[in-house]
Protein backbone atom coordinates (compact mmCIF):
# COMPACT_ATOMS: atom_id res chain seq x y z
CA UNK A 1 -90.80 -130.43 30.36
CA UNK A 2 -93.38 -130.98 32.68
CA UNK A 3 -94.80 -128.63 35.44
CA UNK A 4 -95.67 -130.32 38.83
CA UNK A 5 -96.94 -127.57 41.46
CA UNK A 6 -95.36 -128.32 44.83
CA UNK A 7 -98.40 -127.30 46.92
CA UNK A 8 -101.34 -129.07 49.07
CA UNK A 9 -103.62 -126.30 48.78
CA UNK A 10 -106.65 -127.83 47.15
CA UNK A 11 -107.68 -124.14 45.66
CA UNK A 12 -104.51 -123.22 44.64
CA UNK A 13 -104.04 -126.49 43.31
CA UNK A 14 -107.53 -126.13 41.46
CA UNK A 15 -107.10 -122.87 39.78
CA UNK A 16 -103.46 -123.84 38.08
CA UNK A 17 -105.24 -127.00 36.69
CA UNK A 18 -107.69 -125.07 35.17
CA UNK A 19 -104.63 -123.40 32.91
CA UNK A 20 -104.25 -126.41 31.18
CA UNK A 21 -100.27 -126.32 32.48
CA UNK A 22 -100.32 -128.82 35.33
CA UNK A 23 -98.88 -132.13 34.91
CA UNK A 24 -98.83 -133.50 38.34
CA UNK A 25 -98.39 -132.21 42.30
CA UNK A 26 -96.13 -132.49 44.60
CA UNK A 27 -96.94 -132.48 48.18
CA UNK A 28 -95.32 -133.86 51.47
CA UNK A 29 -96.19 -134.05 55.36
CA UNK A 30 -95.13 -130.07 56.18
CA UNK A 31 -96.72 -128.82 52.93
CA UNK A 32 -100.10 -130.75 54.04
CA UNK A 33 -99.55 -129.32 57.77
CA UNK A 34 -99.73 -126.23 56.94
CA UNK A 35 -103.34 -127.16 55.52
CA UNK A 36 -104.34 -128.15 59.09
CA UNK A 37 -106.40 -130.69 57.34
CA UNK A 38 -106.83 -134.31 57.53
CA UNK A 39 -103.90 -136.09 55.10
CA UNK A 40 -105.74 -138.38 53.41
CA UNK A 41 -109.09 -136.63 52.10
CA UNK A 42 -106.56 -133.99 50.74
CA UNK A 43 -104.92 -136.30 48.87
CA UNK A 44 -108.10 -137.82 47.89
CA UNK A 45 -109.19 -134.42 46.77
CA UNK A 46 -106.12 -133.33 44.82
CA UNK A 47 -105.73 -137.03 43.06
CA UNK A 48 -109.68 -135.85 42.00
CA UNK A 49 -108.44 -132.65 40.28
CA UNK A 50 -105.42 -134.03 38.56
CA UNK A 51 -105.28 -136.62 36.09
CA UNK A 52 -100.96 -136.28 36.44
CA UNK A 53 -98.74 -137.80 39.19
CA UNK A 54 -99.73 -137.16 42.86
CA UNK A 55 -97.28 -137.42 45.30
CA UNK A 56 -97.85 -138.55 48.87
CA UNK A 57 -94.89 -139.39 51.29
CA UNK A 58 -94.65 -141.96 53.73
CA UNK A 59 -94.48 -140.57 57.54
CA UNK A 60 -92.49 -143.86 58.88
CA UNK A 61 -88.92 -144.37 58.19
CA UNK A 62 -88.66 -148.15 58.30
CA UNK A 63 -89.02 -150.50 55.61
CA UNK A 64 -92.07 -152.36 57.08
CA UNK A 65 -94.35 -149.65 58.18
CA UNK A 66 -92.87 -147.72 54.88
CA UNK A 67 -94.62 -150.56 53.06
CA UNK A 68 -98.03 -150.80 54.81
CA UNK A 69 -98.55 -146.45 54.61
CA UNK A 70 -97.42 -146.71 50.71
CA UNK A 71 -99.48 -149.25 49.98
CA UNK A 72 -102.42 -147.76 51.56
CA UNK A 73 -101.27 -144.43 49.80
CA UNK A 74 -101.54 -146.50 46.56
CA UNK A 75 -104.86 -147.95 46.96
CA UNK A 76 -106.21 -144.47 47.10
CA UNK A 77 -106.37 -143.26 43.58
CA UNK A 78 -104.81 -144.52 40.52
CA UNK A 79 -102.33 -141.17 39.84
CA UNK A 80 -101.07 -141.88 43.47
CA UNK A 81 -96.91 -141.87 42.86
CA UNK A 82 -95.75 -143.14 46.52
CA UNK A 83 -93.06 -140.57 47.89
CA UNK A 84 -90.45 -142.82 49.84
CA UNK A 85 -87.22 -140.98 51.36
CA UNK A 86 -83.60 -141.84 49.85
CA UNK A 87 -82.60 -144.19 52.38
CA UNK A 88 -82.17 -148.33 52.19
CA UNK A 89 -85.15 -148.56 53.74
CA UNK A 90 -86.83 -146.05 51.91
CA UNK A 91 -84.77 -148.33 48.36
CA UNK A 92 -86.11 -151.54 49.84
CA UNK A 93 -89.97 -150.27 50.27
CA UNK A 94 -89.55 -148.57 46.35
CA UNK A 95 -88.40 -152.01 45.03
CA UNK A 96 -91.36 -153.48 46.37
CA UNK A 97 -93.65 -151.05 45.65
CA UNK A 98 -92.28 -150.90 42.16
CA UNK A 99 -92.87 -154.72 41.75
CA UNK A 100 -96.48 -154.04 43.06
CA UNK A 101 -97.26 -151.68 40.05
CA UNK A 102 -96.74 -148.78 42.33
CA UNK A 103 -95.16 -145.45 41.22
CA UNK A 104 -92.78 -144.11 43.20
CA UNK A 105 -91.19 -140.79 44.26
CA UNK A 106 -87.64 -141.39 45.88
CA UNK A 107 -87.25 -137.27 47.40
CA UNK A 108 -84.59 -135.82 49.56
CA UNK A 109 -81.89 -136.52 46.60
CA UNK A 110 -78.32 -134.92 47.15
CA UNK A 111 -75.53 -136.48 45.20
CA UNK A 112 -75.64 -138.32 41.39
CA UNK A 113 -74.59 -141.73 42.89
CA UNK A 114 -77.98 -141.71 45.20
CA UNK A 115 -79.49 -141.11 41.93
CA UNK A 116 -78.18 -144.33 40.50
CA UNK A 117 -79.45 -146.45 43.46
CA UNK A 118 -83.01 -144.70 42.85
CA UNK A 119 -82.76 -145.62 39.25
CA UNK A 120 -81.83 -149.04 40.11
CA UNK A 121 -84.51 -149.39 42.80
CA UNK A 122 -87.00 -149.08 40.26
CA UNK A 123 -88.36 -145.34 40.60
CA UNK A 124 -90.63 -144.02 38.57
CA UNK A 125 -89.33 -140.33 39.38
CA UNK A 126 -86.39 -138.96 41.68
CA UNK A 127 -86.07 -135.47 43.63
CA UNK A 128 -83.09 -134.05 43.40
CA UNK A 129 -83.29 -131.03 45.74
CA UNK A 130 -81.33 -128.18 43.97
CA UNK A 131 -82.30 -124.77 46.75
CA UNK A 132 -81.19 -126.72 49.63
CA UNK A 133 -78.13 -128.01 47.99
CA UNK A 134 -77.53 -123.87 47.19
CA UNK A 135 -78.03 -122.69 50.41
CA UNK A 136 -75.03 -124.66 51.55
CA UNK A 137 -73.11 -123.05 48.49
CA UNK A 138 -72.90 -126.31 46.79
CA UNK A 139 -74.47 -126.27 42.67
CA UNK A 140 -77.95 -127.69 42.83
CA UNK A 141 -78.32 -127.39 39.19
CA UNK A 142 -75.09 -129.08 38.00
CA UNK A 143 -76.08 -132.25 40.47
CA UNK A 144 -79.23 -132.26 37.57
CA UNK A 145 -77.29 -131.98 34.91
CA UNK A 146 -74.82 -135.39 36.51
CA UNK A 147 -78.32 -137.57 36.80
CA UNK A 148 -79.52 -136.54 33.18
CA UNK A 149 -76.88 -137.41 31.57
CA UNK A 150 -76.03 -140.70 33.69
CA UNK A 151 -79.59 -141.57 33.03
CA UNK A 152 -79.43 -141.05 28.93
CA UNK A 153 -76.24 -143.13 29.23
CA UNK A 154 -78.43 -146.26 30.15
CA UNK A 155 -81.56 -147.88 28.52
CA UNK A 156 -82.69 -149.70 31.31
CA UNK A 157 -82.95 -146.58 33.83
CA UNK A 158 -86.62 -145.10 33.12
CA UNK A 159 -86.31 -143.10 36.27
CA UNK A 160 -87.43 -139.65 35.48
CA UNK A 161 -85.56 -135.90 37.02
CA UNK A 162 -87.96 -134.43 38.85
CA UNK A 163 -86.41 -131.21 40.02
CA UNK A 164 -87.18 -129.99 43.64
CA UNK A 165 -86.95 -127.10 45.86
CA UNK A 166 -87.22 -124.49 42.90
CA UNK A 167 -86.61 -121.07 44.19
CA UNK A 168 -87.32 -119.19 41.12
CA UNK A 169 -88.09 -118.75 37.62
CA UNK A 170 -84.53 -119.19 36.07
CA UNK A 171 -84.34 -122.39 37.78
CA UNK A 172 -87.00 -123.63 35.88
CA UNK A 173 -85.86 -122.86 32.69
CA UNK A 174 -81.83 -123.70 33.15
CA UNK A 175 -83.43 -127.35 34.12
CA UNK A 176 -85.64 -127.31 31.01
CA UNK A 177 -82.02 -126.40 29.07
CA UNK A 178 -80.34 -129.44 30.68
CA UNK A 179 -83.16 -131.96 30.10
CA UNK A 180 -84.83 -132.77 33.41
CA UNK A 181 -87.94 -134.49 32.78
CA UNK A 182 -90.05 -132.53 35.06
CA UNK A 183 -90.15 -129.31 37.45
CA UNK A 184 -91.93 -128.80 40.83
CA UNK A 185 -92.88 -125.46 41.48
CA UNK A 186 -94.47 -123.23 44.17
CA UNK A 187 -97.32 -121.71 42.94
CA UNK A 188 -95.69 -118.26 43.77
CA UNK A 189 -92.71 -119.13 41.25
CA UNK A 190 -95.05 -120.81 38.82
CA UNK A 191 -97.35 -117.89 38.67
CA UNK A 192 -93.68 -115.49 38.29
CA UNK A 193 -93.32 -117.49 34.77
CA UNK A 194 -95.90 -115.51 32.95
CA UNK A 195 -94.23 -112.12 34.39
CA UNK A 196 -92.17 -110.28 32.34
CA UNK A 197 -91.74 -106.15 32.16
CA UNK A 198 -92.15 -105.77 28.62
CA UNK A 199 -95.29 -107.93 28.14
CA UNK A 200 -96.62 -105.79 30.91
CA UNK A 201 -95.45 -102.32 28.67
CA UNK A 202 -97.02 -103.96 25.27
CA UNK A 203 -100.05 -104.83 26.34
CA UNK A 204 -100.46 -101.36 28.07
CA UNK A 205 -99.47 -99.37 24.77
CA UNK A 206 -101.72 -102.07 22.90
CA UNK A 207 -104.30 -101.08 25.38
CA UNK A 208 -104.37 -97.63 25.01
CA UNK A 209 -103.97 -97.52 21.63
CA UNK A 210 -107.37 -99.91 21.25
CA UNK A 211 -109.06 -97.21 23.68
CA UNK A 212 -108.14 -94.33 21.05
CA UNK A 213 -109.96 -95.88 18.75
CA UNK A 214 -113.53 -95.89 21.03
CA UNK A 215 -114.31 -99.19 19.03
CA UNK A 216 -115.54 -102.25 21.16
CA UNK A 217 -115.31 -106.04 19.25
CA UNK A 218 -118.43 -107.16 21.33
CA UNK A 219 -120.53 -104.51 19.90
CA UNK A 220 -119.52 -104.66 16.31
């Protein structure tokens, strides 16, 4: 599976490439707001950092203007995947973006038959958003499962899962268990990954028992 960060802090974004775990980021027009910064030089300066996927949304929700931001969003860096909303204006600008070269990041996914029309618009990734489908008490995670296996039941669809809205750290792994292609994480939740109560209680016995010894491997 691959780990997309769903951030547009440039610093944040900076020290989780430096793990080596980053595959691509995720950002859209609130998560840049909050930056108070101007849209495109962040983009400009994340696309820099990462050599993955970089996706940058659209503001306009018709097909023309659609087309002219995306394909100014594409021009900017070659990693740029164009995030377009599921809608049939938002289909219409990914089929022509598609044909362009363009990737393309169809977001705001709720059901398994929007999927399909994704797939068939020629997306390079879809967004199914599994939190906000749980906080109306509907299953996020089995509407992942229904476009996984839809998609492995046709060669032509090269569309890949990109789960959305993660909450948490079990999410991450019961998508990895069904076969979604890629997460997008907060960097809080990404960072809750390495966490667990008895690595924390080895490495402290480990610690301590190093410490009895009054040895140091630098000085020997």
């Amino acid at each position: 599976m691959k780990f997309f960060v769903d951030t547009a802090n440039v610093e944040e974004i900076r020290d989780l490439a430096a793990t080596g775990l980053l595959d691509g980021v995720t950002t859209n027009p609130s998560l840049i707001a909050k930056t108070g910064r101007d849209f495109i030089q962040v983009v400009r300066e994340i696309c820099d950092i990462v050599d993955g996927p970089v996706s940058a949304e659209v503001a306009a929700t018709n097909h023309e203007t659609m087309l002219a931001e995306g394909r100014k969003l594409h021009q900017l860096a070659a990693n740029i995947a164009v995030k377009v909303p599921l809608t049939p204006d938002g289909l219409k600008t990914c089929r022509v973006l598609a044909n362009d070269g363009a990737m393309v990041n169809v977001t705001l996914c709720f059901s398994a038959s929007q999927a399909i029309l994704a797939a068939k618009a020629g997306a390079a990734f879809v967004s199914p958003f599994i939190g906000r489908l749980d906080d109306i008490s509907s299953n996020g995670m089995a509407l992942v499962a229904d476009i996984v296996q839809i998609y492995r039941n046709y060669d032509n669809f090269t569309t890949e899962v990109l789960v959305a809205s993660i909450r948490n750290p079990n999410q991450v792994a019961e998508a990895a268990k069904i076969g979604a292609h890629i997460a997008t994480i907060p960097p809080g939740v990404l960072y809750q990954l390495f966490g667990h109560p008895l690595t924390d209680k080895g490495l402290k016995a480990f610690l301590a028992d190093w410490a009895s010894t009054g040895q140091s491997i630098l000085d020997s």
